[in-house]
N, C-alpha and C. Protein backbone atom coordinates (compact mmCIF):
# COMPACT_ATOMS: atom_id res chain seq x y z
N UNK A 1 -10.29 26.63 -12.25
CA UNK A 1 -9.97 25.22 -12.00
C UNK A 1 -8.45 25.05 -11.90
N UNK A 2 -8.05 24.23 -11.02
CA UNK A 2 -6.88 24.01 -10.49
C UNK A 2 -6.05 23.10 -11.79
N UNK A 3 -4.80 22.99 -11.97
CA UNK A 3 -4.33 21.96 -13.05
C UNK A 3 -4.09 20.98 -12.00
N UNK A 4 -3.41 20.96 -10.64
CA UNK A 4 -3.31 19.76 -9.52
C UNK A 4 -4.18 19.22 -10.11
N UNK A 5 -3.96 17.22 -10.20
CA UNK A 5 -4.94 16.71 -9.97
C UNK A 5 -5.83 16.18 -8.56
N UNK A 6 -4.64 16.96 -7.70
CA UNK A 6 -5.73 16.63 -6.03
C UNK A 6 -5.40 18.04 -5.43
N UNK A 7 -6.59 17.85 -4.95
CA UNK A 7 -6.86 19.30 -3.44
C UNK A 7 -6.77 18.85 -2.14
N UNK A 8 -6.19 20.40 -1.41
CA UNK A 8 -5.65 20.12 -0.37
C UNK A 8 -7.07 19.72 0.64
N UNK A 9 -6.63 18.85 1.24
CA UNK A 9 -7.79 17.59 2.68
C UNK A 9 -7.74 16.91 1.34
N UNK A 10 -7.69 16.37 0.27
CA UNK A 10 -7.48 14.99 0.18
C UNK A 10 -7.42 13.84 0.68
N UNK A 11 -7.78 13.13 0.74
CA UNK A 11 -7.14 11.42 1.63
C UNK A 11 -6.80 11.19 0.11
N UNK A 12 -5.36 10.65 0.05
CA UNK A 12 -4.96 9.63 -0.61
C UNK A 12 -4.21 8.89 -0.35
N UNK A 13 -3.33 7.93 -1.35
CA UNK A 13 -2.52 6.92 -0.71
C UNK A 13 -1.56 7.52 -1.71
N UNK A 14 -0.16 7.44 -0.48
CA UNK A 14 1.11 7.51 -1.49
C UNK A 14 2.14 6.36 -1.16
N UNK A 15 2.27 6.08 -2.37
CA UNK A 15 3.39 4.82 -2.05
C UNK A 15 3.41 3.55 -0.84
N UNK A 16 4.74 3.59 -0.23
CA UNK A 16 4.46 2.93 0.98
C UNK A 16 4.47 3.60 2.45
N UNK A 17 4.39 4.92 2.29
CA UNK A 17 3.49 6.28 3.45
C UNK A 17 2.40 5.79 3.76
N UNK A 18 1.50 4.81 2.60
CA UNK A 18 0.21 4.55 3.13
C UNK A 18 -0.76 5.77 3.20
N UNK A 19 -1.87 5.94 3.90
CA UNK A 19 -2.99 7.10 3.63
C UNK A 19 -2.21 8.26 3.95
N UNK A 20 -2.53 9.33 3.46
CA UNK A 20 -2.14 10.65 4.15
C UNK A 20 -2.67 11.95 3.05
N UNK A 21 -3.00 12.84 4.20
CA UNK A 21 -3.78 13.90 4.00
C UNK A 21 -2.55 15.11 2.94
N UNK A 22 -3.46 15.66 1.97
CA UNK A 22 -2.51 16.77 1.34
C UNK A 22 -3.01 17.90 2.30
N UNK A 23 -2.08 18.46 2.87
CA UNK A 23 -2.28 19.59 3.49
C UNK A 23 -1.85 20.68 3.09
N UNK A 24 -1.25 20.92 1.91
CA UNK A 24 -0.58 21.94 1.29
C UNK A 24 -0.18 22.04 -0.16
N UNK A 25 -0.14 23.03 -1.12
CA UNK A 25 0.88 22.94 -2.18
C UNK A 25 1.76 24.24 -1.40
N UNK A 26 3.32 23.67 -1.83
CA UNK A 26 4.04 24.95 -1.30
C UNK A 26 4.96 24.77 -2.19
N UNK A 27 5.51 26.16 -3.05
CA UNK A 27 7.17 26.36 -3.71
C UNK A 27 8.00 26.31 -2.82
N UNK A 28 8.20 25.60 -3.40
CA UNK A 28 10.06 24.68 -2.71
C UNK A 28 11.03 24.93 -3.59
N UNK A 29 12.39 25.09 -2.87
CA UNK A 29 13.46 24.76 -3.53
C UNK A 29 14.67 23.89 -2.67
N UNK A 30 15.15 22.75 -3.24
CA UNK A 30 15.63 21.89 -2.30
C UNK A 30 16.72 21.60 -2.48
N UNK A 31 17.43 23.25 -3.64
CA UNK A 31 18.53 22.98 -3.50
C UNK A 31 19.59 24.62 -3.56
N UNK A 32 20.65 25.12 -3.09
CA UNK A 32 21.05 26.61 -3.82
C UNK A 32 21.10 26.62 -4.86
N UNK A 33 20.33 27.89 -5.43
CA UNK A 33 20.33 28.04 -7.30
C UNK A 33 19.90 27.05 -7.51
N UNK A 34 18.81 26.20 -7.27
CA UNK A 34 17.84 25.37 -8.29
C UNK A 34 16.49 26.64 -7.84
N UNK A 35 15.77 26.31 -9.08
CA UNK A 35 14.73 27.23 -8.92
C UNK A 35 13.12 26.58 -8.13
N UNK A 36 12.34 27.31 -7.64
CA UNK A 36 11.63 26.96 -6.90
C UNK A 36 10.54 26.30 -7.32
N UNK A 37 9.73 25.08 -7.33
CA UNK A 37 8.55 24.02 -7.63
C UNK A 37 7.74 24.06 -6.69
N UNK A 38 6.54 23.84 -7.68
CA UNK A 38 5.24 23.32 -6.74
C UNK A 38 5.47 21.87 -6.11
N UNK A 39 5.20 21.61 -4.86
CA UNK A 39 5.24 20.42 -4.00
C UNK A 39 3.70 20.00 -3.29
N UNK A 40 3.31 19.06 -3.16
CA UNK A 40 2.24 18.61 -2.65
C UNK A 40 3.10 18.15 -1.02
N UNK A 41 2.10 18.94 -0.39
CA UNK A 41 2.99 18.60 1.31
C UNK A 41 1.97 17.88 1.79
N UNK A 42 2.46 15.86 2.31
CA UNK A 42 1.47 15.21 2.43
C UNK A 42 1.86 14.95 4.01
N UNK A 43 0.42 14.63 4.87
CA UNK A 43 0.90 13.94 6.43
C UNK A 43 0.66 13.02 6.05
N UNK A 44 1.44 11.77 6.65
CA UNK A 44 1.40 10.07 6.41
C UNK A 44 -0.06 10.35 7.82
N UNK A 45 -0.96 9.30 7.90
CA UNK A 45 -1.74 9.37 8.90
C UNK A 45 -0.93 8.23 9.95
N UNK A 46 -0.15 7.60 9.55
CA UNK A 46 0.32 6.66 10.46
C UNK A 46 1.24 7.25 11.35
N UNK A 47 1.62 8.75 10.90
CA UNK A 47 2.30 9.41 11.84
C UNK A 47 2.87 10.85 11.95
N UNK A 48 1.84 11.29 12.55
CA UNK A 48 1.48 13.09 12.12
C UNK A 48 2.88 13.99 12.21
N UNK A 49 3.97 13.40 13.08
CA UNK A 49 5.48 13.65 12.90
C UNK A 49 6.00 13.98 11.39
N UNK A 50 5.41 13.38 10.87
CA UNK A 50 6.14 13.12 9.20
C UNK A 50 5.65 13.92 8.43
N UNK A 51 6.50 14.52 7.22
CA UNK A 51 6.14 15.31 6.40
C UNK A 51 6.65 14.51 5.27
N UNK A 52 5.70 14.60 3.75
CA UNK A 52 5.82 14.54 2.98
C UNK A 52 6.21 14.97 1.87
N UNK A 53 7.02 15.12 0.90
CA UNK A 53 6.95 16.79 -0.15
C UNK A 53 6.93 15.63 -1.43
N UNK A 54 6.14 15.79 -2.97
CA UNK A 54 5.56 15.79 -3.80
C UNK A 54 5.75 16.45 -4.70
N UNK A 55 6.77 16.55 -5.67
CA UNK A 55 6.96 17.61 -6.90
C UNK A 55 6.06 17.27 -7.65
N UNK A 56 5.36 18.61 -7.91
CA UNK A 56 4.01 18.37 -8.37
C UNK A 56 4.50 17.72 -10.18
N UNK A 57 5.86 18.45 -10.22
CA UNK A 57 6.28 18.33 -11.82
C UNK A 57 7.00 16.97 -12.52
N UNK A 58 6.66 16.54 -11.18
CA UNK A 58 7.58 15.07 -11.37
C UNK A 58 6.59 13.72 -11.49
N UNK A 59 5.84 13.67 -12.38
CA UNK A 59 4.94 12.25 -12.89
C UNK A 59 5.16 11.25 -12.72
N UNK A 60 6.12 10.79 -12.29
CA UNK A 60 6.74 9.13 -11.94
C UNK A 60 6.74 9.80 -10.09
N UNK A 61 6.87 10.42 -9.76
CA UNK A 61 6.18 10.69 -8.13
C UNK A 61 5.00 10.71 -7.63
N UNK A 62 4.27 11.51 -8.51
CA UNK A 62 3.02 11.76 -8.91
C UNK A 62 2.21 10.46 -9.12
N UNK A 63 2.65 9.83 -9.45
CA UNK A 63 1.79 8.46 -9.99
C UNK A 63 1.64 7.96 -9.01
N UNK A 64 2.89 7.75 -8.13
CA UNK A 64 2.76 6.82 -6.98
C UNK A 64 1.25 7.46 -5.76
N UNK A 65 0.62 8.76 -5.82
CA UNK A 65 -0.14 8.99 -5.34
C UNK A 65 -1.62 8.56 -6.20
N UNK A 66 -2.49 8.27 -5.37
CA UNK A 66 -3.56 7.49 -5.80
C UNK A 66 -4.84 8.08 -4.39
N UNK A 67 -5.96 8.26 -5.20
CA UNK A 67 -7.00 8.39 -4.19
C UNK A 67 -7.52 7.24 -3.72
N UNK A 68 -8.48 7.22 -2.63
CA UNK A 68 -8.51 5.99 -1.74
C UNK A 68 -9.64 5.21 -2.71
N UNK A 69 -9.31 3.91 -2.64
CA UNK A 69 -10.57 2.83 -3.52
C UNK A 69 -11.75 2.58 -2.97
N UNK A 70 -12.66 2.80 -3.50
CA UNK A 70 -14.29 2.47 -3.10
C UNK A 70 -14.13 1.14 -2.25
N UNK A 71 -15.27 1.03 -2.11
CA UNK A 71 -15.71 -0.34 -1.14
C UNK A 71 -16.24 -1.44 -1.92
N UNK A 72 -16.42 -0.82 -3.13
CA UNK A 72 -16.66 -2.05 -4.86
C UNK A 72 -15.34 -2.33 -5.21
N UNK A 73 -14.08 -1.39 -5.58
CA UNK A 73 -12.90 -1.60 -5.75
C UNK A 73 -12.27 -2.17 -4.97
N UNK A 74 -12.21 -2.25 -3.57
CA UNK A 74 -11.92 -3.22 -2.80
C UNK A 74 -11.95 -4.52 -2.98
N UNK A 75 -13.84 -4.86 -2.90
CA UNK A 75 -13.81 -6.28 -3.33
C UNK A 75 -14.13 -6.70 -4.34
N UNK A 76 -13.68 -5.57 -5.67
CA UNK A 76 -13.24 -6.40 -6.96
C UNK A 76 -11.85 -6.51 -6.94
N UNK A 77 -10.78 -5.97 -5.84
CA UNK A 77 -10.01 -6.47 -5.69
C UNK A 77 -8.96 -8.08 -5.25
N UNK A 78 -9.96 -7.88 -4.00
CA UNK A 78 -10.36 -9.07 -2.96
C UNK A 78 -10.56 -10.27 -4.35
N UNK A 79 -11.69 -10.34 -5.24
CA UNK A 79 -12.41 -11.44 -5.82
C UNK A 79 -11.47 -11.19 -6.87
N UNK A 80 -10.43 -10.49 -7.60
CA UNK A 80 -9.47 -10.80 -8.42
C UNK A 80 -8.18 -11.37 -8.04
N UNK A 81 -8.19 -11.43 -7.34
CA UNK A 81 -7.32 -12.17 -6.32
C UNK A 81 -7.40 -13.86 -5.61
N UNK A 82 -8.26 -13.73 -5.71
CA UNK A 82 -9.37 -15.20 -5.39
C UNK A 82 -9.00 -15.92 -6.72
N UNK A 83 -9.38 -15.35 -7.69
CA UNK A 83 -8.85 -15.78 -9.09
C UNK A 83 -7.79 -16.01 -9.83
N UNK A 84 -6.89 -14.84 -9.01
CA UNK A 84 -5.20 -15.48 -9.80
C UNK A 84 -4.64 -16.05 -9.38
N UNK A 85 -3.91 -16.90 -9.91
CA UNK A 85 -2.46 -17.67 -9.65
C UNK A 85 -1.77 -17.09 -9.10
N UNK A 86 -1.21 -17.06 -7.64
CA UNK A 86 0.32 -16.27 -7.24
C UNK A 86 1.56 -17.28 -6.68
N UNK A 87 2.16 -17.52 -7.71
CA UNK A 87 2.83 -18.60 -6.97
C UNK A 87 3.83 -18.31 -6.55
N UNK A 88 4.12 -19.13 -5.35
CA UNK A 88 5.65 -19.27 -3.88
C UNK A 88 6.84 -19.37 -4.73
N UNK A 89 7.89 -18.94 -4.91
CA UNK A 89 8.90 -19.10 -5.10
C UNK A 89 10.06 -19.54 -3.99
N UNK A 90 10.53 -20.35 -3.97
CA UNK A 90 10.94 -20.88 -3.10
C UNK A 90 12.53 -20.80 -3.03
N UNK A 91 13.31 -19.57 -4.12
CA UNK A 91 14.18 -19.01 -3.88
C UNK A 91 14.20 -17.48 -3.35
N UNK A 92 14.62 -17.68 -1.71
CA UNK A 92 14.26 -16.58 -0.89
C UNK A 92 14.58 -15.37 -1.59
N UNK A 93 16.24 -15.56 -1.94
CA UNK A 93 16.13 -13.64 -2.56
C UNK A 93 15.55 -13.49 -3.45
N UNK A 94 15.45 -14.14 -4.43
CA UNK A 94 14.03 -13.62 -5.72
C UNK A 94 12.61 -13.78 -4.87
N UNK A 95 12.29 -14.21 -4.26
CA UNK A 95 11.16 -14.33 -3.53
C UNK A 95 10.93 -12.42 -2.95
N UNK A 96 12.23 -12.26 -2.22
CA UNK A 96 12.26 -10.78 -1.10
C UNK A 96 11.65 -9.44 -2.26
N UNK A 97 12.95 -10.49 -3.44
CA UNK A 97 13.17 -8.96 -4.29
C UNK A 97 11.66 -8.88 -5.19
N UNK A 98 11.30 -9.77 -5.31
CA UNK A 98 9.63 -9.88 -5.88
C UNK A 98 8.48 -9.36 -4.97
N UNK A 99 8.70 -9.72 -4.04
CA UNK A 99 8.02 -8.91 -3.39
C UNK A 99 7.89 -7.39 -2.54
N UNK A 100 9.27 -6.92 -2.32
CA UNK A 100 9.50 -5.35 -2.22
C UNK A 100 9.17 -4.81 -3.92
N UNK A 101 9.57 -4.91 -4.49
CA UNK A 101 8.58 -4.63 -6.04
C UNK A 101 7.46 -4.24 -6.15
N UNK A 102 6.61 -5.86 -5.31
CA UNK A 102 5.30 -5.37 -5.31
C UNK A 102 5.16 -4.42 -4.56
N UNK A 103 5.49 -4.53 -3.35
CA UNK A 103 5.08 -3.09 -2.32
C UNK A 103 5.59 -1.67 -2.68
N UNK A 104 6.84 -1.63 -3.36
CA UNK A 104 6.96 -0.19 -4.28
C UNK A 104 6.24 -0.25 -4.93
N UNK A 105 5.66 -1.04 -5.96
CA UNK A 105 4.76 -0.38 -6.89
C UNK A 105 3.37 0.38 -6.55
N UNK A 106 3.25 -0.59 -5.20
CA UNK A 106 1.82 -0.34 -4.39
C UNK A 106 0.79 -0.53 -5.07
N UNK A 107 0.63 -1.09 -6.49
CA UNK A 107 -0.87 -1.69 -6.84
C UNK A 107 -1.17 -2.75 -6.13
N UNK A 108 -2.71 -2.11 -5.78
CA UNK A 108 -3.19 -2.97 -5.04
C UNK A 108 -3.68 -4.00 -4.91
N UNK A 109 -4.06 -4.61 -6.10
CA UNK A 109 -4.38 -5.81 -6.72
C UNK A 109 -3.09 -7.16 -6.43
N UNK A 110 -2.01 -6.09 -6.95
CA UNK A 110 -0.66 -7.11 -6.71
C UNK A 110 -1.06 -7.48 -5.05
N UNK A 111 -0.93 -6.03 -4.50
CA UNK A 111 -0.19 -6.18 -2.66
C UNK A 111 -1.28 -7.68 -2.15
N UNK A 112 -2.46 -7.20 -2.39
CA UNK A 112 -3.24 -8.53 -1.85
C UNK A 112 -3.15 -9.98 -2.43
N UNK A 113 -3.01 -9.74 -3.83
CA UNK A 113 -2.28 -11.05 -4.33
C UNK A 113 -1.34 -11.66 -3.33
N UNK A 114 -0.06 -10.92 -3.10
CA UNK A 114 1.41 -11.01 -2.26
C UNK A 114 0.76 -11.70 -0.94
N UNK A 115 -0.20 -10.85 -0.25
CA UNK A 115 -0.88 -11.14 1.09
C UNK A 115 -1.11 -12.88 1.02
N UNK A 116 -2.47 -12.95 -0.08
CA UNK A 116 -3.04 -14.10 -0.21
C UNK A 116 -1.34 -15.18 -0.51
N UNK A 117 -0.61 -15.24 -1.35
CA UNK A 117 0.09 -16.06 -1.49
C UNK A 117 1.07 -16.51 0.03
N UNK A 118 0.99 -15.04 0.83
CA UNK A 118 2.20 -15.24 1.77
C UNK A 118 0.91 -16.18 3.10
N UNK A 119 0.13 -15.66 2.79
CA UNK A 119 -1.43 -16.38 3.80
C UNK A 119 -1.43 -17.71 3.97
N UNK A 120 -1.63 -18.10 2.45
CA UNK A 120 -1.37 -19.46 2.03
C UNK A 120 -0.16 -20.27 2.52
N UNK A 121 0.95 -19.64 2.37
CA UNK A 121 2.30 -20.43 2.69
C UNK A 121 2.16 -20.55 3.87
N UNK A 122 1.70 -19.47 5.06
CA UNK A 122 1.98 -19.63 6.55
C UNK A 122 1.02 -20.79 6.80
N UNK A 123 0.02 -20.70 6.49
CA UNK A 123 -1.23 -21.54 6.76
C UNK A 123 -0.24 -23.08 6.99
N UNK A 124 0.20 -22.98 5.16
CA UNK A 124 0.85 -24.58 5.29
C UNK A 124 1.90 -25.29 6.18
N UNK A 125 2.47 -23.78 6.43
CA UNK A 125 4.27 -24.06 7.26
C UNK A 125 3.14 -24.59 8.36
N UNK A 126 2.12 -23.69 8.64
CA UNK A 126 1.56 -24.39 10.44
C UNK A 126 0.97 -25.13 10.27
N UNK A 127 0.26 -25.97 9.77
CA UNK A 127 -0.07 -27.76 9.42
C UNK A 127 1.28 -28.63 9.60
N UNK A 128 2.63 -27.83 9.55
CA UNK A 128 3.86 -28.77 9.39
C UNK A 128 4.59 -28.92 10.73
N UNK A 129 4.01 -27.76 11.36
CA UNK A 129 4.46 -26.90 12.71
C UNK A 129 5.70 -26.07 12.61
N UNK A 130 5.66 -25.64 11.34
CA UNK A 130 6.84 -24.55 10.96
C UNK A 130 6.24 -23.15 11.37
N UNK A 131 7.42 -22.42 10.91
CA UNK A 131 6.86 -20.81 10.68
C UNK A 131 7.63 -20.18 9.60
N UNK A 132 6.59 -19.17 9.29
CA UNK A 132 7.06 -18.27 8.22
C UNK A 132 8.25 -17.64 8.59
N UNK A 133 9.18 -17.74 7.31
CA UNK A 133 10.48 -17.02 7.25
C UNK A 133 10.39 -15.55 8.01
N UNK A 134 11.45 -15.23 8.75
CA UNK A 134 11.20 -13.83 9.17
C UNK A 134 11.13 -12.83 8.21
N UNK A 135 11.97 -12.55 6.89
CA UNK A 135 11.78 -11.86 5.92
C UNK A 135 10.60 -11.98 5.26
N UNK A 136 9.89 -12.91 5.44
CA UNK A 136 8.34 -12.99 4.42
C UNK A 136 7.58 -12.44 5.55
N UNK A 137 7.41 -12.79 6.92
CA UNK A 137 7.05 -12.19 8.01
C UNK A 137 6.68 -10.85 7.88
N UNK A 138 7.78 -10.36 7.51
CA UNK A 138 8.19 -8.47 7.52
C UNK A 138 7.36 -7.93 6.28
N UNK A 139 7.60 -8.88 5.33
CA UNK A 139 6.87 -8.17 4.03
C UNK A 139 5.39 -8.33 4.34
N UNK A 140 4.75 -9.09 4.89
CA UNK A 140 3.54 -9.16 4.90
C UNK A 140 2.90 -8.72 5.87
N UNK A 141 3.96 -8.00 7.01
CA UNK A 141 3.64 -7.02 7.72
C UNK A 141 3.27 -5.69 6.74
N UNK A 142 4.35 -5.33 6.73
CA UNK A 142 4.55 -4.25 5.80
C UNK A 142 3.22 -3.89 4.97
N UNK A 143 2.88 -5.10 3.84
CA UNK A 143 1.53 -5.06 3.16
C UNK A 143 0.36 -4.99 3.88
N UNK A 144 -0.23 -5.93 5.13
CA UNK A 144 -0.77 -5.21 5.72
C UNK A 144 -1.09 -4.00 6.31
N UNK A 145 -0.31 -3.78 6.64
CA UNK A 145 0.24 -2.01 7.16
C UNK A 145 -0.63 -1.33 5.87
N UNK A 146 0.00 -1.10 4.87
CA UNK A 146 -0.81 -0.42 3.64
C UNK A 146 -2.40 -0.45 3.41
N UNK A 147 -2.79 -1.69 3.08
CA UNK A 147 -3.83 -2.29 3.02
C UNK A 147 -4.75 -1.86 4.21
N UNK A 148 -4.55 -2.17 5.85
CA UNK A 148 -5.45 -2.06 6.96
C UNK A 148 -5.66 -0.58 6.92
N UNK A 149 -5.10 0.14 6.77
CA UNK A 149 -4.90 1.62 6.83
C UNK A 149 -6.16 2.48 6.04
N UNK A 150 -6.14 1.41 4.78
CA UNK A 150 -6.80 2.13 3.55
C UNK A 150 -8.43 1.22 3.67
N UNK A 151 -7.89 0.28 4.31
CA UNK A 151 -9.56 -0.85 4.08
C UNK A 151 -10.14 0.01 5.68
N UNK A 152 -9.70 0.01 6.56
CA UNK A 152 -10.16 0.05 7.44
C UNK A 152 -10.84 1.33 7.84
N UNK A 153 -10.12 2.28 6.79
CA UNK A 153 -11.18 3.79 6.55
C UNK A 153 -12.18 3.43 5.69
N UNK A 154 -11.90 3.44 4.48
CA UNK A 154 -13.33 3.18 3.35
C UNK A 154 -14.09 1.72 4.10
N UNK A 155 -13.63 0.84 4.48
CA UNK A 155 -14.56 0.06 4.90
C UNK A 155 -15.29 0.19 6.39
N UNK A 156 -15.14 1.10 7.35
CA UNK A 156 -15.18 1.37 7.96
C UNK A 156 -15.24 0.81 9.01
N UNK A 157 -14.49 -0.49 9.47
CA UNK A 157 -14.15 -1.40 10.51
C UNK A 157 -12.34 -0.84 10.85
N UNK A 158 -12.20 -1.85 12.19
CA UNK A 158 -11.08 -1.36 12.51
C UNK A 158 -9.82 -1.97 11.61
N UNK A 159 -8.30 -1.86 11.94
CA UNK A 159 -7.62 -2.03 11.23
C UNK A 159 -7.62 -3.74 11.57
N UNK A 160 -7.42 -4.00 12.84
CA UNK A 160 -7.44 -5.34 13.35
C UNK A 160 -8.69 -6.42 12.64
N UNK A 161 -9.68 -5.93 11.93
CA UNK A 161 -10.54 -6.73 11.23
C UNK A 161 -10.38 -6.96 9.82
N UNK A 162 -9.69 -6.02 9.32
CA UNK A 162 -9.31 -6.09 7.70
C UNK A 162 -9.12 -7.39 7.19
N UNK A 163 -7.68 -8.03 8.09
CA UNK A 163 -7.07 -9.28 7.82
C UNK A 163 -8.42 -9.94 8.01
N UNK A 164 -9.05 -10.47 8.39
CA UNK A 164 -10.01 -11.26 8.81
C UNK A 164 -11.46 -11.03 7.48
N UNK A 165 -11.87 -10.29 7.40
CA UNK A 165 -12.51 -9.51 6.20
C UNK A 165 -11.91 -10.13 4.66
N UNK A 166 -10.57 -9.71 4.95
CA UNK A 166 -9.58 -10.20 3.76
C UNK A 166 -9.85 -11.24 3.21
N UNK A 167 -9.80 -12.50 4.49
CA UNK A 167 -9.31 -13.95 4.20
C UNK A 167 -11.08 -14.64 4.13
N UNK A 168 -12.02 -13.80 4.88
CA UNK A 168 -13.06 -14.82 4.53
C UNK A 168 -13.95 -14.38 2.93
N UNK A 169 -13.65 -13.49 2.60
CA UNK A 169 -13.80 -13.20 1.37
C UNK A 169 -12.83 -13.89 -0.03
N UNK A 170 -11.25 -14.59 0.94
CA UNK A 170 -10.33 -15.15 0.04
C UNK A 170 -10.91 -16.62 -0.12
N UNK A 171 -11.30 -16.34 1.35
CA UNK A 171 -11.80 -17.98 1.62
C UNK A 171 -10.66 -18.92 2.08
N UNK A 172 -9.85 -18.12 2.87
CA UNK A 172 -8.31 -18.66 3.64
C UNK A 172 -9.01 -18.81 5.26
N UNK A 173 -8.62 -20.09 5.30
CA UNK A 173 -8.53 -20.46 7.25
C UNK A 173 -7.36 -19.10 7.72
């Protein structure tokens, strides 16, 4: 038995890479005279160009990798979310910096929280005939991006339906 806690073809999620396959452990050394480590070598699936590397010895790296969530974890996600409070802050840079937070941390409970709250605000700006800030824009690109990637495999619809999936389960126009 391996001490890794993942094997290589994995699907997991790392960070904000989003899904990607472990295709490797390889000793690395990434620096002269540092000595050589196990690395988890991940492909982002969003773009087979990219390489990943993973010190296997480094636990605060390590953490940020996560295997993909069931289709129950999903929407006990979805329906914990439905349930919390996420409220707008309406001072933009604590607003930005609160929310790149959430998307480094990449729990997913938060990211859809973030979604639903930023959902909500656009909804309202367009009843006013406003639009969403371009920086909230970006972040909730961004979170999508993560989210469609990971719902749209385990749930097995396309990425373009997630959002939609998302909101009638939030119960958002």
């Amino acid at each position: 038995m391996t001490r890794n806690k993942y094997e290589i073809g994995d699907l997991v999620v790392y960070g904000t890479n989003g899904l990607c396959t472990i295709e490797g452990v390889e000793m690395m050394s990434f620096g002269a005279g540092l000595p050589e480590n196990p690395y988890y070598v991940l492909r982002p699936d969003s773009n087979s160009e990219s390489t990943v590397y993973v010190p296997i010895n480094n636990e605060k790296l390590v953490g940020k990798l996560r295997k993909l969530l069931t289709e129950d974890e999903i929407n006990e996600a979805i329906a914990y979310c439905k349930d919390t409070e996420f409220v707008w802050d309406n001072d933009r840079r604590y607003r930005n910096e609160r929310f790149r937070q959430i998307l480094a941390g990449g729990v997913h409970r938060d990211v859809l929280c973030m979604i639903r709250c930023i959902y909500e605000r656009k909804h309202a700006l367009a009843i006013d005939g406003k639009k969403l800030p371009t920086t909230d824009n970006n972040i909730l690109k961004q979170a999508e991006k993560l989210v469609n990637e990971e719902f749209s495999y385990v749930l097995k619809i396309t990425p373009n339906e997630v959002g939609e999936y998302i909101k009638s389960r939030l119960e958002i126009d």
